[in-house]
C-alpha atoms as a PDB file:
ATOM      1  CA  UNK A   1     -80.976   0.261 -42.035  1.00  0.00           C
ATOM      2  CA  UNK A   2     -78.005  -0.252 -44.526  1.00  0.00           C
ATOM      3  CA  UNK A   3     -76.420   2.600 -43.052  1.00  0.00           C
ATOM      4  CA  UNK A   4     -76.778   1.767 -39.531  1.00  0.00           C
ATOM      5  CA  UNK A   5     -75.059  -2.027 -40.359  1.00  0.00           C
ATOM      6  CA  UNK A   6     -73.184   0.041 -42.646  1.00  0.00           C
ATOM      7  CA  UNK A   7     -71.909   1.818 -39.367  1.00  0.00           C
ATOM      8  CA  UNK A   8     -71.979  -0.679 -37.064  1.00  0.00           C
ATOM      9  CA  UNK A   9     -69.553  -2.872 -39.800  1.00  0.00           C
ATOM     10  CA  UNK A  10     -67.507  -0.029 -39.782  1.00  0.00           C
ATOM     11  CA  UNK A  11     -66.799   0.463 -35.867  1.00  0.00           C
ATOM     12  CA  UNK A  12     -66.390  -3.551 -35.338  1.00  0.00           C
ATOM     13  CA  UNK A  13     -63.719  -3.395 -37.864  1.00  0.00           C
ATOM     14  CA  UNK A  14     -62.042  -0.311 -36.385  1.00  0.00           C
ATOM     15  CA  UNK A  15     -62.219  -2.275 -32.952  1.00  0.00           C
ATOM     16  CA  UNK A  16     -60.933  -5.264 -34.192  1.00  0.00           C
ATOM     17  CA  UNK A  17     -58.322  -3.188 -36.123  1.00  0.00           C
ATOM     18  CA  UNK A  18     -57.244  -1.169 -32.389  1.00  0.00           C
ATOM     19  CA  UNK A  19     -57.193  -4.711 -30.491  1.00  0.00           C
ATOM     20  CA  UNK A  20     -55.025  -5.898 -32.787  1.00  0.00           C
ATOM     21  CA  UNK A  21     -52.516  -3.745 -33.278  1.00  0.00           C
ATOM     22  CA  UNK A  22     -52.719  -3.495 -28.918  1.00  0.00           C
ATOM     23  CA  UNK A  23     -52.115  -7.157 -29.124  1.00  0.00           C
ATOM     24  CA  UNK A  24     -49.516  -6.368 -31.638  1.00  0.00           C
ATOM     25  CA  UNK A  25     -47.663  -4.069 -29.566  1.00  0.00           C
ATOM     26  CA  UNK A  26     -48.333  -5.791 -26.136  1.00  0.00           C
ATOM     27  CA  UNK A  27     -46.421  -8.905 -27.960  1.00  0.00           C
ATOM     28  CA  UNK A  28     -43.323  -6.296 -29.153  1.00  0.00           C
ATOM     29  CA  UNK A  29     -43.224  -4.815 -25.195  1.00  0.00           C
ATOM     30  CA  UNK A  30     -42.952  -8.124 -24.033  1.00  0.00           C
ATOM     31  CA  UNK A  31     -40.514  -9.615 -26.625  1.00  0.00           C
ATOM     32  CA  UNK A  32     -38.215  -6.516 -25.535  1.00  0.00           C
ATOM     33  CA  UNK A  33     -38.498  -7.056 -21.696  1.00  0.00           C
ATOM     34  CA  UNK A  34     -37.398 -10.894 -22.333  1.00  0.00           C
ATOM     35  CA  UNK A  35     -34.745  -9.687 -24.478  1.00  0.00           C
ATOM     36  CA  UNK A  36     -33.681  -7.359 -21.676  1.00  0.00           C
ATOM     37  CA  UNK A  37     -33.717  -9.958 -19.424  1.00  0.00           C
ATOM     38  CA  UNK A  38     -32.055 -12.825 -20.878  1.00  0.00           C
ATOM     39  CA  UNK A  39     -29.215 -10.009 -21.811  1.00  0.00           C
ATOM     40  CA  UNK A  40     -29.086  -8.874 -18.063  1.00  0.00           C
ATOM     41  CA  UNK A  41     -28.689 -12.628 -17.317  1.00  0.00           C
ATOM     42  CA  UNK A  42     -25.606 -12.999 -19.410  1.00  0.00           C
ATOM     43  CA  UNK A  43     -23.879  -9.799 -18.312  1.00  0.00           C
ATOM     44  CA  UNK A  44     -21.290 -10.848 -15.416  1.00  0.00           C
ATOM     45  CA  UNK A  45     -20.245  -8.403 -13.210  1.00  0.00           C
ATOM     46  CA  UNK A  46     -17.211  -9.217 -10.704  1.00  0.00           C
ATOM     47  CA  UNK A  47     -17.228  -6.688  -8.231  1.00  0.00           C
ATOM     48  CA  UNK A  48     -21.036  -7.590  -7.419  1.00  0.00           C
ATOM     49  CA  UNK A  49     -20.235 -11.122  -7.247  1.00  0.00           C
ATOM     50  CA  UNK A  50     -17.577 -10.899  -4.832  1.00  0.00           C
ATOM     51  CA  UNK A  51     -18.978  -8.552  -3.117  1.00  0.00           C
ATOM     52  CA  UNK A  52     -22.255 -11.064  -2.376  1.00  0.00           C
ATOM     53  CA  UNK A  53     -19.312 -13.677  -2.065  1.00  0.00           C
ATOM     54  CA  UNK A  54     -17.114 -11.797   0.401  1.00  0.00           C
ATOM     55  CA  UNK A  55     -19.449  -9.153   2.294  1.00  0.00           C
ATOM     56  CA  UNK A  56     -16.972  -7.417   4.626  1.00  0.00           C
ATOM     57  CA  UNK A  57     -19.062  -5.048   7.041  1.00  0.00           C
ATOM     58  CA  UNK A  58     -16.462  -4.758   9.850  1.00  0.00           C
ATOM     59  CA  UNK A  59     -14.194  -1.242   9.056  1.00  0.00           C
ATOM     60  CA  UNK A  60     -11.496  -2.426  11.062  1.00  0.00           C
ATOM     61  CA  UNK A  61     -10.931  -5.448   9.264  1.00  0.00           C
ATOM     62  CA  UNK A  62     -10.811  -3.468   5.690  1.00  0.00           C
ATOM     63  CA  UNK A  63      -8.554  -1.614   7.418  1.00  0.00           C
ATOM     64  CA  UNK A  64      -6.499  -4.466   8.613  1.00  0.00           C
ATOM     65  CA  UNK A  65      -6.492  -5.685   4.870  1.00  0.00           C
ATOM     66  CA  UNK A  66      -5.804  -2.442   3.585  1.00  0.00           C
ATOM     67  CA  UNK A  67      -2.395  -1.592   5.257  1.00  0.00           C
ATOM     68  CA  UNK A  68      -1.136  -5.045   4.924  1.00  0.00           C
ATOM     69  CA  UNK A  69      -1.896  -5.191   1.521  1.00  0.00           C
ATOM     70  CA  UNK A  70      -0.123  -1.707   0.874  1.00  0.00           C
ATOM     71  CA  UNK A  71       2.581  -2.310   2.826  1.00  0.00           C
ATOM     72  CA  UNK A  72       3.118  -5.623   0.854  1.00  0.00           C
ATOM     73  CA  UNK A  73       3.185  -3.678  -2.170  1.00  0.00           C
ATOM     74  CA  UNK A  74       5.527  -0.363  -1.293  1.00  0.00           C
ATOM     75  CA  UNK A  75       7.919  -3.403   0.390  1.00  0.00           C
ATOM     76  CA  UNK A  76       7.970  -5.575  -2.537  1.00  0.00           C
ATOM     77  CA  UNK A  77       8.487  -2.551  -5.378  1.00  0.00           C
ATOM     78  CA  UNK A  78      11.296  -0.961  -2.735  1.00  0.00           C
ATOM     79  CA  UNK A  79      12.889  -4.508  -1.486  1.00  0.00           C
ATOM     80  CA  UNK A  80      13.244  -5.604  -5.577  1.00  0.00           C
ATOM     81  CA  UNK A  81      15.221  -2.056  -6.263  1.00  0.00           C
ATOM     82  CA  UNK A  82      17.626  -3.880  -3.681  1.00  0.00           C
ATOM     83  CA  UNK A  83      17.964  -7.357  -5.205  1.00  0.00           C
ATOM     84  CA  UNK A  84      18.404  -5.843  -8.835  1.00  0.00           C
ATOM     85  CA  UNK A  85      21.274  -3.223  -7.001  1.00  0.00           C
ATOM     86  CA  UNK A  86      22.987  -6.111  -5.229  1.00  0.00           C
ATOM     87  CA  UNK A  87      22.625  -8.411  -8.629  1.00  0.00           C
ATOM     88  CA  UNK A  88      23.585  -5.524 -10.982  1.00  0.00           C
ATOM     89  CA  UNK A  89      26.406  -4.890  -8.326  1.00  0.00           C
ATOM     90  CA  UNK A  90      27.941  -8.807  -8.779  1.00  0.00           C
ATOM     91  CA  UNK A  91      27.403  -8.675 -12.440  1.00  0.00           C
ATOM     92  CA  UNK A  92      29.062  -5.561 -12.670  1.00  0.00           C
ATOM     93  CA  UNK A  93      26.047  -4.095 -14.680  1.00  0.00           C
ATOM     94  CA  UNK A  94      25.528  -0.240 -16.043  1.00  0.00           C
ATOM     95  CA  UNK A  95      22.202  -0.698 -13.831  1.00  0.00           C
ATOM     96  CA  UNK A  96      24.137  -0.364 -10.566  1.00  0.00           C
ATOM     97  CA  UNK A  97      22.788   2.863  -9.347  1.00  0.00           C
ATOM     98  CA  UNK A  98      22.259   3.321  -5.541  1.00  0.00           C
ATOM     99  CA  UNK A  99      19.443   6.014  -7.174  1.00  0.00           C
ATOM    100  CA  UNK A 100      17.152   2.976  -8.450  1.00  0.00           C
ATOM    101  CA  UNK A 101      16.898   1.690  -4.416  1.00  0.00           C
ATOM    102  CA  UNK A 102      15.814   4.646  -3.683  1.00  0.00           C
ATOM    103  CA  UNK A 103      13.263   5.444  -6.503  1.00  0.00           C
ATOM    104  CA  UNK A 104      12.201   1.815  -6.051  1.00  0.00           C
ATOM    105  CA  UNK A 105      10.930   2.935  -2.405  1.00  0.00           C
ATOM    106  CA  UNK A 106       9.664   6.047  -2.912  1.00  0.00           C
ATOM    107  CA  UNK A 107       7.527   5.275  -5.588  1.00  0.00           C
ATOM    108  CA  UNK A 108       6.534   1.970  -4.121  1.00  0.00           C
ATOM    109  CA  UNK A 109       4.863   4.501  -1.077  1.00  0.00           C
ATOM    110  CA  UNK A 110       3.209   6.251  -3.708  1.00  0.00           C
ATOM    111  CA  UNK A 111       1.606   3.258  -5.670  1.00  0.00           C
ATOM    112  CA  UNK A 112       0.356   1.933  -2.136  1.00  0.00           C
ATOM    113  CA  UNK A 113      -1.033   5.484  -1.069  1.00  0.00           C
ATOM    114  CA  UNK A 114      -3.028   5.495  -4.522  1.00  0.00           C
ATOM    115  CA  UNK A 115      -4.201   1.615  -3.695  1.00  0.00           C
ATOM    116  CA  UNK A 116      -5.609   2.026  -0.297  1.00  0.00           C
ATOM    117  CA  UNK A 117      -4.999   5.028   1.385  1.00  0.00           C
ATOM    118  CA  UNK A 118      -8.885   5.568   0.297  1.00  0.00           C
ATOM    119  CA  UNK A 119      -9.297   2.606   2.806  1.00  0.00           C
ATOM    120  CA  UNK A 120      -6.884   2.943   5.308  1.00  0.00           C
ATOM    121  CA  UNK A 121      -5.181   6.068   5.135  1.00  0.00           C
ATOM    122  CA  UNK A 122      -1.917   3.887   3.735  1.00  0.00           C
ATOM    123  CA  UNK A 123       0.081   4.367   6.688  1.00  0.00           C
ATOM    124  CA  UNK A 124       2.762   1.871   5.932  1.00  0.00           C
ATOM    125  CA  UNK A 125       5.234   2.136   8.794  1.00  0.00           C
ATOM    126  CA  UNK A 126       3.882   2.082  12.711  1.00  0.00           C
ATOM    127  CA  UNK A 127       5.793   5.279  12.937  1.00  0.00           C
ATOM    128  CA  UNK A 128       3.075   7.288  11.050  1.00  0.00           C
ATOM    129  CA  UNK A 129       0.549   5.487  12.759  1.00  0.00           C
ATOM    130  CA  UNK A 130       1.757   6.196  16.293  1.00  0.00           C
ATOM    131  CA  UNK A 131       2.521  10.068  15.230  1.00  0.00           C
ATOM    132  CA  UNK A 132      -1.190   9.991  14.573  1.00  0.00           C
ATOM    133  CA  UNK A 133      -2.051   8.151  17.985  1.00  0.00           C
ATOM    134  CA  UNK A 134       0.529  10.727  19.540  1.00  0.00           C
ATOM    135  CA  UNK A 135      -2.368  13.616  18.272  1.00  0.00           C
ATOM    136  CA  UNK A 136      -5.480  11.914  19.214  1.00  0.00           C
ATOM    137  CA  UNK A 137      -6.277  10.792  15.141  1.00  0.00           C
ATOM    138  CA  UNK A 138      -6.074   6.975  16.342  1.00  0.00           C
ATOM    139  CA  UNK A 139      -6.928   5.262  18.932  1.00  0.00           C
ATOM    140  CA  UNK A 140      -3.989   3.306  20.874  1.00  0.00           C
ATOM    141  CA  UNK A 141      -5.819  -0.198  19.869  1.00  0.00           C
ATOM    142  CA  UNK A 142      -6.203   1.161  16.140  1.00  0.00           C
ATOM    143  CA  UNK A 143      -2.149   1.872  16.275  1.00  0.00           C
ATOM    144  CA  UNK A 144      -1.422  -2.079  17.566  1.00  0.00           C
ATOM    145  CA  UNK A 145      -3.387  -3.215  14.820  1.00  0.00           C
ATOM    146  CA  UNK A 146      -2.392  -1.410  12.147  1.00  0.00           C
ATOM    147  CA  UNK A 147       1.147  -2.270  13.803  1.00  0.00           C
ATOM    148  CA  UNK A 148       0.390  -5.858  13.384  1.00  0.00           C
ATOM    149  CA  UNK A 149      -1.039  -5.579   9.799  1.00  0.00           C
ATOM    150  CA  UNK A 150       2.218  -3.394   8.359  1.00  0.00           C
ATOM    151  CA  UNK A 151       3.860  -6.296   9.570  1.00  0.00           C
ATOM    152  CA  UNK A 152       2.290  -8.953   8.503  1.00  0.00           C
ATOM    153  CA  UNK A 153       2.588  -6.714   4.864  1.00  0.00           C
ATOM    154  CA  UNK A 154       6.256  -6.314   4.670  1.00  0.00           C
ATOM    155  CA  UNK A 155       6.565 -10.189   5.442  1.00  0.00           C
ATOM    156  CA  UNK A 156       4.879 -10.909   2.509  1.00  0.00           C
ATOM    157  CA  UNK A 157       5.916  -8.142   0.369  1.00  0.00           C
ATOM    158  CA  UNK A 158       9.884 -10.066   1.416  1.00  0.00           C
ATOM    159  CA  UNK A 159       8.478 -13.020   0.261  1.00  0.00           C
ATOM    160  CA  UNK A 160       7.443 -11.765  -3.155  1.00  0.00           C
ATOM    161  CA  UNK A 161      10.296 -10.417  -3.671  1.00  0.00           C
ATOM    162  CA  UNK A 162      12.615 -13.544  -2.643  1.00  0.00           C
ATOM    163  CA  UNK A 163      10.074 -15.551  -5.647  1.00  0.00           C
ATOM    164  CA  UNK A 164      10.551 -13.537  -7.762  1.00  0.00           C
ATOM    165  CA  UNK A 165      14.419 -13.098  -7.315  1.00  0.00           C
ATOM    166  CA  UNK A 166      14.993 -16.791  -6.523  1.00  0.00           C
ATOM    167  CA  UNK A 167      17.168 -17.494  -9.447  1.00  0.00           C
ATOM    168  CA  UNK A 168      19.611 -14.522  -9.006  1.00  0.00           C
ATOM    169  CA  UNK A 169      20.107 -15.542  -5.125  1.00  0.00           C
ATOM    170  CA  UNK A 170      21.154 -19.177  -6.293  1.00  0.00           C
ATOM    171  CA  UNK A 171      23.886 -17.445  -8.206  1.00  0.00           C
ATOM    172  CA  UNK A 172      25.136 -16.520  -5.408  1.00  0.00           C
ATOM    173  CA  UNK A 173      26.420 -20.289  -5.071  1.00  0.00           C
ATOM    174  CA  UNK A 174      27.019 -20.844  -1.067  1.00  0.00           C
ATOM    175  CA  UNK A 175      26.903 -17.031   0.059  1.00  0.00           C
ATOM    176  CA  UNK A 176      22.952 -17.434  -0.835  1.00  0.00           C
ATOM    177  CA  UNK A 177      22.282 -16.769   2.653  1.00  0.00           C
ATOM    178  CA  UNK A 178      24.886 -14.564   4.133  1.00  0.00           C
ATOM    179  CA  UNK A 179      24.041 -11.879   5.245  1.00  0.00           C
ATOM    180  CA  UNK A 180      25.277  -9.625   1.624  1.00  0.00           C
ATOM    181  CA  UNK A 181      21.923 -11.224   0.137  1.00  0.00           C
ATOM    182  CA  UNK A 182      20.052 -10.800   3.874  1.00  0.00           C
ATOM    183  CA  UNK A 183      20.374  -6.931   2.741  1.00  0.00           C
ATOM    184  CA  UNK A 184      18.177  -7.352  -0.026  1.00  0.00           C
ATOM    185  CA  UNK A 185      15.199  -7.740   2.523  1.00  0.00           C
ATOM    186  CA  UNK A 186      16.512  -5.831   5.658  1.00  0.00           C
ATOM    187  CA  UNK A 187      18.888  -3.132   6.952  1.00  0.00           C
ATOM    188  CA  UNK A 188      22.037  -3.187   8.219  1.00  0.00           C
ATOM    189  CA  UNK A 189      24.904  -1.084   9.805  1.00  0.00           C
ATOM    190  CA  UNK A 190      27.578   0.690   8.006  1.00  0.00           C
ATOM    191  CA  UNK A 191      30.675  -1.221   9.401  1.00  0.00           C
ATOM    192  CA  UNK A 192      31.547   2.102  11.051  1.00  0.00           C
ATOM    193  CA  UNK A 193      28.879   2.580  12.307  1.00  0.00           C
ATOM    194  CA  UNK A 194      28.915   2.322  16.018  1.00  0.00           C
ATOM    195  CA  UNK A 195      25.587   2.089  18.046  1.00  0.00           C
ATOM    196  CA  UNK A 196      25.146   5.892  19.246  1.00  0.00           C
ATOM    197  CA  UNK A 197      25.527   6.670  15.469  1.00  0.00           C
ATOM    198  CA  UNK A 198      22.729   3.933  14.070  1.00  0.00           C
ATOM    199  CA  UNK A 199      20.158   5.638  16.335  1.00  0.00           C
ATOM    200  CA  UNK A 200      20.600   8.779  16.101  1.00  0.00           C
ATOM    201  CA  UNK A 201      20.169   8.149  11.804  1.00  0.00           C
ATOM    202  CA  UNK A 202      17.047   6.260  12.770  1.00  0.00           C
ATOM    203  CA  UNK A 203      15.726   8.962  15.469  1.00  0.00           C
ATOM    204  CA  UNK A 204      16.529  12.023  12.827  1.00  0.00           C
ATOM    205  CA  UNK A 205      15.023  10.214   9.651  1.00  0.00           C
ATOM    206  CA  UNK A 206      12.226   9.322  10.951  1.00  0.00           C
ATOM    207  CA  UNK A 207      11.675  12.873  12.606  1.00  0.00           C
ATOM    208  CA  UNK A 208      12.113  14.741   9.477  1.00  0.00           C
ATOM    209  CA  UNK A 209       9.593  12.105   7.982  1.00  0.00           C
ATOM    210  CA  UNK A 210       6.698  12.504  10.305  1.00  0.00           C
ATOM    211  CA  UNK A 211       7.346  16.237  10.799  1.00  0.00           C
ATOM    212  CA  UNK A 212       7.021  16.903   6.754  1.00  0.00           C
ATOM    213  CA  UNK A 213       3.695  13.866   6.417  1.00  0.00           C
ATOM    214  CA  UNK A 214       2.290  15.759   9.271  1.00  0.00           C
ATOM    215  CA  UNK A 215       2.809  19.624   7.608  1.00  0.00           C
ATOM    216  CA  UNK A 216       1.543  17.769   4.055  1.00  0.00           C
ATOM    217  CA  UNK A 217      -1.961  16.154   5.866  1.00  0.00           C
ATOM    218  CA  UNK A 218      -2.328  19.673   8.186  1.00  0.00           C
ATOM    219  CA  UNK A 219      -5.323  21.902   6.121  1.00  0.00           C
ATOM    220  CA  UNK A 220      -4.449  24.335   8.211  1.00  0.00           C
ATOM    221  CA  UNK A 221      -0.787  24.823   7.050  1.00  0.00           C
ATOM    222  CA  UNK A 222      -1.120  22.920   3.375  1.00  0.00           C
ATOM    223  CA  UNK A 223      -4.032  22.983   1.627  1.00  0.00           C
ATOM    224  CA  UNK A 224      -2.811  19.889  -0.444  1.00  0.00           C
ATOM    225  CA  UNK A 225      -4.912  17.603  -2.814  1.00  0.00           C
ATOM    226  CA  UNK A 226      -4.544  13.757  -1.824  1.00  0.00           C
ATOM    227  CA  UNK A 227      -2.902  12.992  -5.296  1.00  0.00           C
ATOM    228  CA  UNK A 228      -0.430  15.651  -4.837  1.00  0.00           C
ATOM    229  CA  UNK A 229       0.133  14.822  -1.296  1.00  0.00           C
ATOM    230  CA  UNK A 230       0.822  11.238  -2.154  1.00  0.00           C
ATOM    231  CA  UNK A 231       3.681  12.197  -5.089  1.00  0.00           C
ATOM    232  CA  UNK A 232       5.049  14.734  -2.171  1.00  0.00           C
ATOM    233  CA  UNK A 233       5.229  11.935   0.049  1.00  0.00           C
ATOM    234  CA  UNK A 234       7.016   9.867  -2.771  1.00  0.00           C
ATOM    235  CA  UNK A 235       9.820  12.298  -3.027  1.00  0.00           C
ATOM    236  CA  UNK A 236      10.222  12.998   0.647  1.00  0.00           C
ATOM    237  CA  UNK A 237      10.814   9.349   1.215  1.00  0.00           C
ATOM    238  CA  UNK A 238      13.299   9.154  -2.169  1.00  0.00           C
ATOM    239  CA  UNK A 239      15.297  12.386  -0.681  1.00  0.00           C
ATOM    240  CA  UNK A 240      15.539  10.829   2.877  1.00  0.00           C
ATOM    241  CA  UNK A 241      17.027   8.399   1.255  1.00  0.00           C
ATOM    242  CA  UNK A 242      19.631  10.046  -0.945  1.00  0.00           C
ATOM    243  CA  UNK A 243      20.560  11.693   2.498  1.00  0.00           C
ATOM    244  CA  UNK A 244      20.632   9.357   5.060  1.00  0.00           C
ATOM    245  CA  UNK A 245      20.986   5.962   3.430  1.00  0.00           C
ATOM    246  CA  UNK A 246      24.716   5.536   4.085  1.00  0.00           C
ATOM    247  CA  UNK A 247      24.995   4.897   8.057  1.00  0.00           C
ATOM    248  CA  UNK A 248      22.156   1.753   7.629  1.00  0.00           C
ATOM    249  CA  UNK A 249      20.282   1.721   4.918  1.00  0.00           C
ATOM    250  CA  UNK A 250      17.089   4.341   6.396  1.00  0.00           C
ATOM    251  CA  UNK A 251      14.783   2.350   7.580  1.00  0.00           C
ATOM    252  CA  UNK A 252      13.108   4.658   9.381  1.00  0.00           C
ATOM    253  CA  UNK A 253      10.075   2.335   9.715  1.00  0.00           C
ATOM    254  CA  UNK A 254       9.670  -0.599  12.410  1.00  0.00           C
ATOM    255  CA  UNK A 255       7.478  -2.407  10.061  1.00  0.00           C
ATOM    256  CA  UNK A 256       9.346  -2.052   6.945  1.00  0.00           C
ATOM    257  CA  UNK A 257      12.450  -3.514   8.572  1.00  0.00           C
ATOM    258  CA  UNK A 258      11.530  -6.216  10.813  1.00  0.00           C
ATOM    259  CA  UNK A 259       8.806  -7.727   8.907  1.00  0.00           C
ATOM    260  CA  UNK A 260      11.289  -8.486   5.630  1.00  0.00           C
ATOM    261  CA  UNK A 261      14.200  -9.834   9.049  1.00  0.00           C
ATOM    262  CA  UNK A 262      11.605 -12.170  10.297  1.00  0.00           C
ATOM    263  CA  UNK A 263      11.223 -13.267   6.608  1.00  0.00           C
ATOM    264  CA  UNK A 264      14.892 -14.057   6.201  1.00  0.00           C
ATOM    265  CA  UNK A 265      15.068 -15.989   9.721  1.00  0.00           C
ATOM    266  CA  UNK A 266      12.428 -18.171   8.733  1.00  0.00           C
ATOM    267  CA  UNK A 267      13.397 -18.261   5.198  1.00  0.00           C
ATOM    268  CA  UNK A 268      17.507 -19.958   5.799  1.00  0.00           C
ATOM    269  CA  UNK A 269      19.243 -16.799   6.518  1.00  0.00           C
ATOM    270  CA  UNK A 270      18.660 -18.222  10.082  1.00  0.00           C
ATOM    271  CA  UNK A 271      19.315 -16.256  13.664  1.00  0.00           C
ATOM    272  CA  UNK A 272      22.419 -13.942  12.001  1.00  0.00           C
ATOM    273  CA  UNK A 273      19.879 -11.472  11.004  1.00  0.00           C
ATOM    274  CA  UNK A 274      19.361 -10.714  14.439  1.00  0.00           C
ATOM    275  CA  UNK A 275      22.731 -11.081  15.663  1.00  0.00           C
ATOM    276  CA  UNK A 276      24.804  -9.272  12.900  1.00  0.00           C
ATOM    277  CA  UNK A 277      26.003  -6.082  13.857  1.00  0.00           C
ATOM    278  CA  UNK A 278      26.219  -6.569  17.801  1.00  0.00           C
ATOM    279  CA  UNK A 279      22.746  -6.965  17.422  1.00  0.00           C
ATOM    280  CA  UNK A 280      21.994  -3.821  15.453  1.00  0.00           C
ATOM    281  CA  UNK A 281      17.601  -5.047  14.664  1.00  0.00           C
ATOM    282  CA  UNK A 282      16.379  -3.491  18.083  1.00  0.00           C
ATOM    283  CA  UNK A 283      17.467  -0.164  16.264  1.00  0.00           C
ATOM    284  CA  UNK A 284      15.430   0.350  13.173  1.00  0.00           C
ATOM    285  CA  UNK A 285      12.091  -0.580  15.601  1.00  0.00           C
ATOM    286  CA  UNK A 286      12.716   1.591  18.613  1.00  0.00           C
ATOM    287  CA  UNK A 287      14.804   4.656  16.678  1.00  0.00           C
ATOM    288  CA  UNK A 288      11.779   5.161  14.434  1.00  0.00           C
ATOM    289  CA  UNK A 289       9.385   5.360  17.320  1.00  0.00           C
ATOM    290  CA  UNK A 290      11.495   7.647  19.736  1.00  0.00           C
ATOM    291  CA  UNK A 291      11.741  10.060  16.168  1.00  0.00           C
ATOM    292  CA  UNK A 292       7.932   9.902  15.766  1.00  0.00           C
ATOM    293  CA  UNK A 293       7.526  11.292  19.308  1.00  0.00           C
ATOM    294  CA  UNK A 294      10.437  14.000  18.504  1.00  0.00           C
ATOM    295  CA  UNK A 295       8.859  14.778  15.442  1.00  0.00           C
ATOM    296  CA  UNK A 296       5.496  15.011  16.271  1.00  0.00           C
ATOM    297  CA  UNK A 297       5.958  16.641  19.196  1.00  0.00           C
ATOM    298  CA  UNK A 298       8.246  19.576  17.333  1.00  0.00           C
ATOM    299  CA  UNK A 299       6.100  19.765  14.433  1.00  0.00           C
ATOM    300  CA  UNK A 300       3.248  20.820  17.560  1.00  0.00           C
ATOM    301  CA  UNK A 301       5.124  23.252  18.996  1.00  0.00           C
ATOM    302  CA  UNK A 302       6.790  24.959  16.488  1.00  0.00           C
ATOM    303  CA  UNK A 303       4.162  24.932  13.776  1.00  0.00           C
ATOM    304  CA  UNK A 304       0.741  23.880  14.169  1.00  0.00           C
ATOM    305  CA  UNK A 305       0.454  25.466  17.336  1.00  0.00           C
ATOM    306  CA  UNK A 306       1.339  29.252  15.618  1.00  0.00           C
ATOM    307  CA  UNK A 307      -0.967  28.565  12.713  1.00  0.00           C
END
């Protein structure tokens, strides 16, 4: 008998002993998931909140965002290489190098390729998108758009760069707004440059643009990472312009020209920006489009259709 209680003493303590240390360790689980959870709680994460906050499902509308967002961007880096030319140029400063315009542009392309090209493709100029509307890559609604939105970018990417630049313009006492300062934003003709001459820069430029894009995107003739096709881009865009800047300034890009002019009309420059130089705007919209036909339309013949 004294062994059997002796036993049965033994096993109730071991049980007691095992439910204790389970209520032991069921405590420590639970201490750690609350610990877990309050930390989780405290953790803010930005992305997922706007994301909940803004949910955009429709593609077009990133899209939409996208270009004139990049646009805003390669305007705003390129358009401030001109203000700090033109205000290096009346100060007479070591910084006035025709070079930096350039540089400013072509590596303003680049940082908006890296930014949303991802998104959009980071078209930037309606010339590019219409090449790609030209080969059945985008619809003729999708080119409008995007039209609309690299636009509505280099507007805004004008009026960053007239903020930020505000102060140097004022020094310009009452030739603020003539049309010297207007060139910060848009392009204008050479003063020898006759008509004929204007469009045949814009036509050309623009064709050697969208011929070289379209031989860097084609797999078929390039195989050409996206990073590596974005710095090419960069550099095509700088050397266009160390080539065919004189005659008016190589726009070579509807968008990037008339967005930054509507700016300046609504901005004091007033209705000169349109007049000046016999009327010169119509150029730098309809000589980029007529190249992006010629360009495209070579680059098709000649190339991609022997590859």
């Amino acid at each position: 008998m004294e062994i059997s209680e002796s036993n049965d003493n033994h096993q109730l303590n071991t049980l007691e002993n095992k439910n204790s240390q389970i209520l032991i360790e069921d405590n420590l689980l639970k201490s750690v998931d609350m610990s877990d959870v309050v930390k989780t709680k405290q953790n803010f994460n930005l992305q997922e909140s706007l994301k909940k906050a803004i949910n955009i499902t429709n593609p077009l509308v990133k899209e939409f965002m996208a270009e004139s967002f990049g646009t805003m961007i390669f305007i705003f880096i390129g358009c401030s290489g001109v203000a700090q030319f033109k205000l290096n140029n009346k100060q007479d400063s070591n910084l006035n190098n025709l070079l930096s315009v350039n540089i400013g542009f072509g590596f303003g392309v680049l940082m908006a390729i890296l930014l949303v090209g991802t998104i959009s493709g980071a078209h930037l100029n309606p010339a590019v998108s219409f090449s790609l509307s030209l080969t059945g890559k985008m619809t003729w609604r999708k080119f409008f758009i995007y039209s609309l939105a690299q636009t509505l970018g280099a507007f805004l990417g004008a009026t960053l760069v007239f903020l930020v630049y505000l102060d140097g313009l004022k020094s310009f006492g009452e030739e603020m707004y003539s049309l010297n300062t207007a060139g910060i934003f848009a392009t204008y003709p050479n003063e020898v440059l006759g008509v004929f001459g204007g469009f045949l820069d814009q036509v050309l430029g623009t064709a050697v643009l969208i011929m070289v894009i379209l031989a860097i995107s084609d797999k078929k003739n390039n195989d050409i990472s996206k990073e590596i096709s974005a710095i090419l881009i960069a550099f095509l865009v700088i050397v266009i312009g160390c080539s065919l800047g004189f005659n008016c300034g190589y726009a070579i890009n509807p968008a990037r020209d008339f967005g930054p002019r509507l700016f300046t009309f609504f901005a004091g420059w007033g209705s000169q920006v349109f007049e000046a130089g016999n009327g010169f705007f119509w150029i730098p919209i309809i000589g980029p489009l007529v190249g992006s036909f010629i360009g495209t339309l070579f680059y098709l013949i000649i190339v991609s259709n022997n590859l």
